[in-house]
Protein backbone atom coordinates (compact mmCIF):
# COMPACT_ATOMS: atom_id res chain seq x y z
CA UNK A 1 9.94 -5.65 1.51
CA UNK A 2 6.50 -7.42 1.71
CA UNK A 3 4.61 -7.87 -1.78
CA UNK A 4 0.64 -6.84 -1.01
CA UNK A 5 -1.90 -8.06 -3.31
CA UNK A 6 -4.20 -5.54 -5.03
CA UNK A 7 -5.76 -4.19 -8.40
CA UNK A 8 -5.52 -1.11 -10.14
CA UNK A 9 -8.21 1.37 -9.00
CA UNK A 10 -7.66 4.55 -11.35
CA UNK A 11 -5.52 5.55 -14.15
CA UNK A 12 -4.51 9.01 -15.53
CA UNK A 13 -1.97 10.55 -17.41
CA UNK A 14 1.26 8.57 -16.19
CA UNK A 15 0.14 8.07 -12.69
CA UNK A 16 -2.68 6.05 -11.22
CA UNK A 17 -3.98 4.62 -7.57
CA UNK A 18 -3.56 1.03 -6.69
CA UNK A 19 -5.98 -0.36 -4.20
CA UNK A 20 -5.04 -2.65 -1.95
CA UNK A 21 -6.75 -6.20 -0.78
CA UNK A 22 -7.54 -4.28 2.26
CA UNK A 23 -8.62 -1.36 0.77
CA UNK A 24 -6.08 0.99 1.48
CA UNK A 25 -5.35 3.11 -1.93
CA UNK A 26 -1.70 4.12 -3.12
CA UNK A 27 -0.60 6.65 -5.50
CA UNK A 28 2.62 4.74 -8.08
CA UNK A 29 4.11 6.56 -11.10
CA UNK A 30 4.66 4.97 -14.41
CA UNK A 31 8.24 4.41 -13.83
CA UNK A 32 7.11 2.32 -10.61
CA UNK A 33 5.88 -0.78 -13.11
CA UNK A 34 7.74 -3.83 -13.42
CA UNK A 35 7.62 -5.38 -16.93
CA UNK A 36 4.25 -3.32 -18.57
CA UNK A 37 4.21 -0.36 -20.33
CA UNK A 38 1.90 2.28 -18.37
CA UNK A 39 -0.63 2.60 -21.45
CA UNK A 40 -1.57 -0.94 -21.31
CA UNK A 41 -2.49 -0.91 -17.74
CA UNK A 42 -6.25 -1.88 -17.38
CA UNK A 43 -8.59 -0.28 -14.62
CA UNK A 44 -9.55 -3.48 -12.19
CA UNK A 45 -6.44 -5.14 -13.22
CA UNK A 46 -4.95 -7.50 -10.40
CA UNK A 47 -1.35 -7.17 -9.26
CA UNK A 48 0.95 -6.79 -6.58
CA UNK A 49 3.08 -4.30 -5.11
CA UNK A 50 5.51 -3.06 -2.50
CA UNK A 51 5.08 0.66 -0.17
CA UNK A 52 7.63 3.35 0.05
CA UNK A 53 6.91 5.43 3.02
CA UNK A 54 9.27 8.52 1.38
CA UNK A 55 6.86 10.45 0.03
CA UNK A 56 5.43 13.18 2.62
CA UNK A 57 1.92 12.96 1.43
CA UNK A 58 1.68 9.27 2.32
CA UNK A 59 3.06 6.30 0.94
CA UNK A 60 3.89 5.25 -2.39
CA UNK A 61 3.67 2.11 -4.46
CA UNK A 62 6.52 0.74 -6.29
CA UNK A 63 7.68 -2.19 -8.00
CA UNK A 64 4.29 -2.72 -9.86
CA UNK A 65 3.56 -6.13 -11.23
CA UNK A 66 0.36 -7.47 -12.68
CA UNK A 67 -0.81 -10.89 -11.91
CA UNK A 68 -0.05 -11.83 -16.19
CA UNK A 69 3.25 -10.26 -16.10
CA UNK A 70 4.12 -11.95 -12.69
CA UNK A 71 2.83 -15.62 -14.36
CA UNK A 72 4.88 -14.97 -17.61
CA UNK A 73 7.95 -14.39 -15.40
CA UNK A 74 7.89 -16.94 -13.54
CA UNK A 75 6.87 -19.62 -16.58
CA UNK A 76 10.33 -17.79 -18.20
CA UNK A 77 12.14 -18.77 -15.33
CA UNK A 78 10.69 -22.30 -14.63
CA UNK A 79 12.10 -23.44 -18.55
């Protein structure tokens, strides 16, 4: 799957909308976040994210990963 780059546009109560670089918006659930805990998400926050097309309603994102979280893996894995 491709990784698109985006930022988090709204959060609720353990969903939220991610909006991509191009503008498109997609709905991802709390259990769609990679390394963060869904209550210290930030609105505006920069990350990146992959689309499921399952959902009927439109697509999805999943595997959620902020821009920290992705440098603070990838410093882990460079030691």
């Amino acid at each position: 799957m491709i990784r698109i780059k985006g930022h988090v546009s709204k959060l609720l109560d353990g969903y939220g909308f991610v909006a991509a670089d191009d503008g498109s918006r997609y709905f991802f659930h709390r259990s769609s976040l990679i390394e963060r805990e869904f209550n210290t998400l930030k609105h505006g926050e920069a990350c990146t994210f992959e689309i499921e097309e399952s959902d009927p309603r439109g697509a999805s994102a999943i595997n959620v990963i902020t821009f920290e979280e992705l440098t603070q893996t990838k410093k882990e894995l460079d030691r």
